[in-house]
N, C-alpha and C. Protein backbone atom coordinates (compact mmCIF):
# COMPACT_ATOMS: atom_id res chain seq x y z
N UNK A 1 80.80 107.43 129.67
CA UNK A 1 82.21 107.33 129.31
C UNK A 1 82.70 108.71 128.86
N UNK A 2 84.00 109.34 129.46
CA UNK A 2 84.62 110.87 128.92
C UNK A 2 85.30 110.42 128.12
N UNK A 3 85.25 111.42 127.48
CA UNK A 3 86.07 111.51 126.11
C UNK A 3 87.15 112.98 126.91
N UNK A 4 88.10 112.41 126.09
CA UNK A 4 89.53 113.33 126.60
C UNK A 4 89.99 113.78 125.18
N UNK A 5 91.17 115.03 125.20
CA UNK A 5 91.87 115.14 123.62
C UNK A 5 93.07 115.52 124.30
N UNK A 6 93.96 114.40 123.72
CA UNK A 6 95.60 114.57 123.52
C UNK A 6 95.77 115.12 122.27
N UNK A 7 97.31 116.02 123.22
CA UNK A 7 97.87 116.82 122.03
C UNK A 7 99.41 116.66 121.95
N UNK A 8 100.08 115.72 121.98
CA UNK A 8 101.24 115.11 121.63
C UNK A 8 102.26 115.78 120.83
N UNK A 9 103.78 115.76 120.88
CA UNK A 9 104.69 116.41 120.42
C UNK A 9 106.37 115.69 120.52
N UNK A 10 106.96 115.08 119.61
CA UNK A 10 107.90 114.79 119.93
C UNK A 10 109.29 115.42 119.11
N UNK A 11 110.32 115.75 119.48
CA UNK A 11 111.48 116.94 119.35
C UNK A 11 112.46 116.22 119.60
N UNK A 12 113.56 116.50 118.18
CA UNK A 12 115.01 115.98 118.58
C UNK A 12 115.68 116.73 118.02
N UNK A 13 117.06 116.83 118.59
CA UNK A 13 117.90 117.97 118.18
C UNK A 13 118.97 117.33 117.18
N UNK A 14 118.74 117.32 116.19
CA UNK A 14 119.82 115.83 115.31
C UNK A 14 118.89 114.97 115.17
N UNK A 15 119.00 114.13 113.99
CA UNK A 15 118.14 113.57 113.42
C UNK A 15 118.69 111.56 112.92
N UNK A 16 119.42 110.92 114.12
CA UNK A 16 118.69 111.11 115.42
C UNK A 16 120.16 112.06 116.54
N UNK A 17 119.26 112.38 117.12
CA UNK A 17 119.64 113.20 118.65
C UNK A 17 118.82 113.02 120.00
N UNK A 18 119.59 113.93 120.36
CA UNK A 18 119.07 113.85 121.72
C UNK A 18 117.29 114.80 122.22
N UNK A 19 116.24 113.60 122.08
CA UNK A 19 114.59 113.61 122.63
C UNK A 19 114.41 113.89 123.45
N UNK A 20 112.42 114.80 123.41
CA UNK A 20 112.10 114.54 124.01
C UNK A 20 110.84 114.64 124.07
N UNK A 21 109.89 114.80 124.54
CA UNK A 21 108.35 114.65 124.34
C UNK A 21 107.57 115.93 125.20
N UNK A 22 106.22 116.22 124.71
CA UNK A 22 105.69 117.14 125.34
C UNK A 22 103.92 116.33 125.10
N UNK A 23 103.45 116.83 126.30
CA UNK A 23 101.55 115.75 126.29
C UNK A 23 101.33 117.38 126.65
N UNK A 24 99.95 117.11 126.11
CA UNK A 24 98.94 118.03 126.89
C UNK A 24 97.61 117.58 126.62
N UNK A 25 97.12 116.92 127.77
CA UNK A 25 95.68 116.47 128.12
C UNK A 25 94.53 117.89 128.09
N UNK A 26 93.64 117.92 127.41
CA UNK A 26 92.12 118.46 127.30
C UNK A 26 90.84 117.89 127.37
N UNK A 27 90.35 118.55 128.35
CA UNK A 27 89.39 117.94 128.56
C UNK A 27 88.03 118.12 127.51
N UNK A 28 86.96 118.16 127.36
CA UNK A 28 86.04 118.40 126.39
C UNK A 28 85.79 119.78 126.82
N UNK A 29 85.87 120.42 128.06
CA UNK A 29 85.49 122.00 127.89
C UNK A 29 86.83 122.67 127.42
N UNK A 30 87.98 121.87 126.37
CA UNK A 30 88.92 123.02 126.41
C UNK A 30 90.09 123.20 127.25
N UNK A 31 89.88 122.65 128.72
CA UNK A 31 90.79 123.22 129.80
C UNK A 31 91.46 122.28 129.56
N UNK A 32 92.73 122.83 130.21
CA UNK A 32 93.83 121.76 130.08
C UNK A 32 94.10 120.94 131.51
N UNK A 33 94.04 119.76 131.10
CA UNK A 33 93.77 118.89 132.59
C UNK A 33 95.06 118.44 133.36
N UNK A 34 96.15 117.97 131.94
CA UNK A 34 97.26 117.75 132.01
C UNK A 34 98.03 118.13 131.81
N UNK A 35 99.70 117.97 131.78
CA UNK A 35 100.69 118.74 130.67
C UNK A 35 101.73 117.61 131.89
N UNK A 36 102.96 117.04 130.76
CA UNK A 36 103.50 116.03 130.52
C UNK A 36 105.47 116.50 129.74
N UNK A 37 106.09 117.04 130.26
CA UNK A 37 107.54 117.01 129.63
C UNK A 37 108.23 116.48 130.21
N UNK A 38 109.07 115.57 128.88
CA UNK A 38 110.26 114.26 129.34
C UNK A 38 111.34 114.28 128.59
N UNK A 39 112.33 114.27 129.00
CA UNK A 39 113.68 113.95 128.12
C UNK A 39 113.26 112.55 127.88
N UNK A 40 113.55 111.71 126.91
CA UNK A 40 113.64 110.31 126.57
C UNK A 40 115.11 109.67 125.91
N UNK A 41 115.86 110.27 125.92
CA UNK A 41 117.87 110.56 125.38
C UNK A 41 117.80 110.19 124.01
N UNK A 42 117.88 109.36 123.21
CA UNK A 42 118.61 109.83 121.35
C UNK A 42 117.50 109.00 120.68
N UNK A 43 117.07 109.69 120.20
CA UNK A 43 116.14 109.15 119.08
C UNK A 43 115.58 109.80 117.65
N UNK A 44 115.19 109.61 116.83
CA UNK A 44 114.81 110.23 115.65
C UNK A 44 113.68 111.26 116.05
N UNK A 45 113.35 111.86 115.17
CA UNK A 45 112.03 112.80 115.30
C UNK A 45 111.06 111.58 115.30
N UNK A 46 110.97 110.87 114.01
CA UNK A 46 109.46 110.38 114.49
C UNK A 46 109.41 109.36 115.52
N UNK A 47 110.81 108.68 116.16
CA UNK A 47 110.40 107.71 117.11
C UNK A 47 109.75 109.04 118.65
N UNK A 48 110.49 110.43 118.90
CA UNK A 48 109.96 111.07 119.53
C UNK A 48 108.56 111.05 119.24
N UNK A 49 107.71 111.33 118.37
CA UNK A 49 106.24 111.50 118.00
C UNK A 49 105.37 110.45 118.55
N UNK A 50 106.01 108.60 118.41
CA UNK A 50 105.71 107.55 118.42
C UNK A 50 105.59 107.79 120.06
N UNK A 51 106.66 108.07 120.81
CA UNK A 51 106.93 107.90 122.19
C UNK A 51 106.10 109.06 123.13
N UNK A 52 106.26 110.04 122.11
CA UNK A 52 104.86 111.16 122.78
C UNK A 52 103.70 110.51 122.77
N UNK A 53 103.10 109.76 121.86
CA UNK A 53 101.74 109.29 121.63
C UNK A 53 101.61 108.23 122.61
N UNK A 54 102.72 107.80 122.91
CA UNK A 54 102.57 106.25 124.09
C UNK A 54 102.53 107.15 125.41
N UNK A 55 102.94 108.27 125.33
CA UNK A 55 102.98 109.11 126.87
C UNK A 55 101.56 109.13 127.36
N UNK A 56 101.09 109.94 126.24
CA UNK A 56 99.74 110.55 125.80
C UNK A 56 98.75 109.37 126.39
N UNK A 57 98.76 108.30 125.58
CA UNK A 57 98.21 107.54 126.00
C UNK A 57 98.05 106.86 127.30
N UNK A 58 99.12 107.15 127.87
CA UNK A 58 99.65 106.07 129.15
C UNK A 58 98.85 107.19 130.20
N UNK A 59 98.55 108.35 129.92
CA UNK A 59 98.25 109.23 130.93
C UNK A 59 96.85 109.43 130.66
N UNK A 60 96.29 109.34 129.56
CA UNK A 60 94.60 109.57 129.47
C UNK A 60 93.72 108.51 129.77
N UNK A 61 94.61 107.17 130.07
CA UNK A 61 93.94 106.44 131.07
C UNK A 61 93.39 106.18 132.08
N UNK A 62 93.67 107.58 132.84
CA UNK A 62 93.14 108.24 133.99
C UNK A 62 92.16 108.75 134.13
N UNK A 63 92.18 109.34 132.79
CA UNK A 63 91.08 110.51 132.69
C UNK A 63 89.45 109.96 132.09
N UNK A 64 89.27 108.90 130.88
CA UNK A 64 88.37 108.83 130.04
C UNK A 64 88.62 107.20 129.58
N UNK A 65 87.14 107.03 128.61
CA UNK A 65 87.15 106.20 127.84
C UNK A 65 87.99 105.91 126.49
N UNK A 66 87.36 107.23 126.16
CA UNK A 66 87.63 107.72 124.43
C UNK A 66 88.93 108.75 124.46
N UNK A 67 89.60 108.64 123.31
CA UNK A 67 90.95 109.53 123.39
C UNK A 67 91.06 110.12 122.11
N UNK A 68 90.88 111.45 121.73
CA UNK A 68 91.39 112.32 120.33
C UNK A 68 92.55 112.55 120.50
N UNK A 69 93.58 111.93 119.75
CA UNK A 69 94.94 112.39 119.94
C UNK A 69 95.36 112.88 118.46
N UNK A 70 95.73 114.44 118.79
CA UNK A 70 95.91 115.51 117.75
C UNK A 70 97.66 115.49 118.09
N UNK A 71 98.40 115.65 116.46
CA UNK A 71 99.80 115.63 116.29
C UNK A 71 100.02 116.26 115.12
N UNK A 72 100.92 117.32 115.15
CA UNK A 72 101.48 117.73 113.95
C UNK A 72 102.08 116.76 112.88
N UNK A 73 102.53 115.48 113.01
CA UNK A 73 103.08 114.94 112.49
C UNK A 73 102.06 113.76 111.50
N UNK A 74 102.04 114.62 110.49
CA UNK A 74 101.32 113.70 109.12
C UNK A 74 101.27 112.27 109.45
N UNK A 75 102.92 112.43 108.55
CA UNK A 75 103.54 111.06 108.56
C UNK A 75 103.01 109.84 109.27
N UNK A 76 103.23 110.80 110.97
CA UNK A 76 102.53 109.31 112.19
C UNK A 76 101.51 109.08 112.12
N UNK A 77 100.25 110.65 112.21
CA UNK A 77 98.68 110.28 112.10
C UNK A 77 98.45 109.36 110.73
N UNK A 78 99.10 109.54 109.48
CA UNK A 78 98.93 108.37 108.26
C UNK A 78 99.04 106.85 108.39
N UNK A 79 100.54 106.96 109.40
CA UNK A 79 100.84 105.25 109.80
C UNK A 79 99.75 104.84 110.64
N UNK A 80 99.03 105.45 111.65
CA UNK A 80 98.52 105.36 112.50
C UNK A 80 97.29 104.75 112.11
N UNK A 81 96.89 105.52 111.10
CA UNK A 81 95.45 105.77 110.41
C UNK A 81 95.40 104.39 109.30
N UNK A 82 96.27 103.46 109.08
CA UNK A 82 96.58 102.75 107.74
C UNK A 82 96.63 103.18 106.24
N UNK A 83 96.69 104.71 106.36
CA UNK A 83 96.95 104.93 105.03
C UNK A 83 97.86 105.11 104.33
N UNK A 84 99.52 104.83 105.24
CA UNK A 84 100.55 104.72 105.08
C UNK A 84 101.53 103.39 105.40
N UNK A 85 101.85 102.79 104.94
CA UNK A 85 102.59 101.17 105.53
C UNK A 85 103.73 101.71 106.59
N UNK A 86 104.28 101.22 107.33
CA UNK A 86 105.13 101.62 108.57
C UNK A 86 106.35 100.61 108.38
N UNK A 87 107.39 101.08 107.57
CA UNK A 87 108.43 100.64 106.92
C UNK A 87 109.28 100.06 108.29
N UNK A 88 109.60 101.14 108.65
CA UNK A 88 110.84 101.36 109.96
C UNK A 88 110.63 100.52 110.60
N UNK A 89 111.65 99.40 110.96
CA UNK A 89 111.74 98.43 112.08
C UNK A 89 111.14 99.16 113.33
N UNK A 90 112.11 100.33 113.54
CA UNK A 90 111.67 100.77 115.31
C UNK A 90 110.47 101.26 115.55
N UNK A 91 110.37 102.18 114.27
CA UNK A 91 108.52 102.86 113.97
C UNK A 91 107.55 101.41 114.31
N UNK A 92 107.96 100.51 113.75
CA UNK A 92 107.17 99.49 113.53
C UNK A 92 106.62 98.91 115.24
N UNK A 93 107.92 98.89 116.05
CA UNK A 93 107.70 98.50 116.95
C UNK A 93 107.44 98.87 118.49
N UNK A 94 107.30 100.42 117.99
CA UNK A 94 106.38 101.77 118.63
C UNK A 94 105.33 101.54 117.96
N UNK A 95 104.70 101.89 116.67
CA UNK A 95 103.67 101.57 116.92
C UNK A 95 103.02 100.34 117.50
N UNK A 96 103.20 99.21 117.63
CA UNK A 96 102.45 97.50 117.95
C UNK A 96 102.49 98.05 119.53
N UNK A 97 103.31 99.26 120.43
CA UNK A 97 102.96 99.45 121.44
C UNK A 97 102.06 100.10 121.65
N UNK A 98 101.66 101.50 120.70
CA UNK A 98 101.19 102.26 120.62
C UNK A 98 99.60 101.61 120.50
N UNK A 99 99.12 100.67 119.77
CA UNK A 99 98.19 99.73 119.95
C UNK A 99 97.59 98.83 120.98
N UNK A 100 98.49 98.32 122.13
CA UNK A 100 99.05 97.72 123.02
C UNK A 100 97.69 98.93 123.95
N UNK A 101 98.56 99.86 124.02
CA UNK A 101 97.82 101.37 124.87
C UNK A 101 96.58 101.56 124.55
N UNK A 102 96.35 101.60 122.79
CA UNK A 102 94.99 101.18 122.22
C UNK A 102 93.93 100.91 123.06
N UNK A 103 94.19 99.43 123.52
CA UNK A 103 92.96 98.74 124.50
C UNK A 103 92.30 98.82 125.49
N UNK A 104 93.15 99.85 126.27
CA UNK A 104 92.48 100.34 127.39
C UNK A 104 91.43 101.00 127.38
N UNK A 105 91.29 101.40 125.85
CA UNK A 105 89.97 102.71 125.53
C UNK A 105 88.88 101.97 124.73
N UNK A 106 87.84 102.68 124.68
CA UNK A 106 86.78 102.20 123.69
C UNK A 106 86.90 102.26 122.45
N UNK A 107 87.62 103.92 122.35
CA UNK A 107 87.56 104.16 121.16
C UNK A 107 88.91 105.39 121.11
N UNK A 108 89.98 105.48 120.06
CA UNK A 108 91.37 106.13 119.96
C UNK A 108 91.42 106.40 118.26
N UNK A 109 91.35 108.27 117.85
CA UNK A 109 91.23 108.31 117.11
C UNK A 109 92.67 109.31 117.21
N UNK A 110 93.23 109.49 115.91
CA UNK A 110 94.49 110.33 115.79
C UNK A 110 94.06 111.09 114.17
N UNK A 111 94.20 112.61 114.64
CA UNK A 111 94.22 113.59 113.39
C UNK A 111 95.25 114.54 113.49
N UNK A 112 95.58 114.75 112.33
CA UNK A 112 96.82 116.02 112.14
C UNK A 112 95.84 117.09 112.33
N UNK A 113 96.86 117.88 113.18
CA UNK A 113 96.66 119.72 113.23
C UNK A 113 97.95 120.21 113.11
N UNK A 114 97.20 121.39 112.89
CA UNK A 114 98.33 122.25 112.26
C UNK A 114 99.06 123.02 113.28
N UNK A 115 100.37 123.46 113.11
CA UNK A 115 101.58 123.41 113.96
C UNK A 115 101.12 125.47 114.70
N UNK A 116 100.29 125.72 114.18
CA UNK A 116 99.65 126.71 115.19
C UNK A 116 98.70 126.64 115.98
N UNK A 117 98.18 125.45 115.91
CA UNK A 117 97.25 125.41 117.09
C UNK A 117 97.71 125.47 118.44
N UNK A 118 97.09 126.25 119.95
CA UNK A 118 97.49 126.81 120.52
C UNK A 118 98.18 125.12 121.33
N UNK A 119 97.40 124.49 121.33
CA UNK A 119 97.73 123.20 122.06
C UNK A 119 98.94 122.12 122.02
N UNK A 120 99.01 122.39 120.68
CA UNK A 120 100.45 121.37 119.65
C UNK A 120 101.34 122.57 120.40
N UNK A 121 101.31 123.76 120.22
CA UNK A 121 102.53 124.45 120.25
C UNK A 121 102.42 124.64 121.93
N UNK A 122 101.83 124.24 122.82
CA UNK A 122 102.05 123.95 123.80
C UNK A 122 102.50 122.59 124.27
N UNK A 123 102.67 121.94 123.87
CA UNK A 123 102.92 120.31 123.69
C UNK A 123 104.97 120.82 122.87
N UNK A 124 104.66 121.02 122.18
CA UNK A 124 106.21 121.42 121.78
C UNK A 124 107.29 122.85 122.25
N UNK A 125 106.27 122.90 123.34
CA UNK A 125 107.03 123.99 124.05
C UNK A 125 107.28 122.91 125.33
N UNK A 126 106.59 122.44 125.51
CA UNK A 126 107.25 121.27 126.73
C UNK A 126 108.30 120.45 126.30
N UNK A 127 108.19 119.76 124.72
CA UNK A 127 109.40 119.08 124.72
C UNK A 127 110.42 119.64 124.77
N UNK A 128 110.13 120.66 124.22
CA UNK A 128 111.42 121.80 123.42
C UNK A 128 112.21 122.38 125.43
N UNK A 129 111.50 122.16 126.45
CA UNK A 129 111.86 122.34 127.42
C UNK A 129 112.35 121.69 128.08
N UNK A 130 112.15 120.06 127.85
CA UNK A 130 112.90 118.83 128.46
C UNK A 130 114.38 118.70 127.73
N UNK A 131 114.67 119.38 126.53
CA UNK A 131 115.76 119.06 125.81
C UNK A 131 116.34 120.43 126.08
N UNK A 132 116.35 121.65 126.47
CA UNK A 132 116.61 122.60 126.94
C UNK A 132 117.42 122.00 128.38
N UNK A 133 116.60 121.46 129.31
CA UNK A 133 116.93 120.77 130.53
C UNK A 133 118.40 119.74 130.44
N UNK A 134 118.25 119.35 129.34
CA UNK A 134 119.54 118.64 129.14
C UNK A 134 121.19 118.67 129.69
């Protein structure tokens, strides 16, 4: 079974505004297998994050068993992780999808990195390019 690492990114211009998402699939040597930019039209920052991670997911189904999905965004890797309760109706109902995606894998782990890693900021140079596209 491969193990894959997503690197997820979601961007809105207005809070909420107009989204959009950036993936970037890695494989275990590093290389980048994938790369993923979408306008998704008005949403909050973190429903963008929520909707990057369902991208993420929807596409490393291709690739592997196992999925590391790395996100700048605390907040989501916390909800994600249960160490945060997931207040937000819509959060709420991105994540139960985001779970949904879950099953296809053996195993789906999510950790924060930090907003210089070369990969995140390639992941938010794609969104930041679908909302550019606008």
């Amino acid at each position: 079974m491969r193990k894959i690492i997503s690197y997820s990114d979601g961007a809105s211009r207005g809070n909420p505004g107009k989204a959009a998402i950036g993936v970037v699939l890695v494989g275990e040597n590093k290389k980048i297998l994938r790369e993923h930019s979408q306008a998704i039209g008005i949403a909050t920052n973190n429903q963008a994050e929520y909707r990057a991670i369902i991208k993420a997911l929807e596409l490393a189904q291709d690739y592997a068993g196992e999925v590391d999905c790395f996100l700048d965004s605390e907040l989501i890797v916390k909800q994600l992780n249960g160490e945060y309760k997931t207040k937000n109706l819509k959060l709420r109902e991105l994540k139960r999808v985001v779970r949904h995606k879950e099953e296809a894998f053996t195993r789906v782990t999510y950790k924060h990195v930090s907003r210089t890693d070369p990969f995140i900021q390639r992941a938010d140079e794609l969104a930041n390019l679908a909302l550019d596209a606008l």
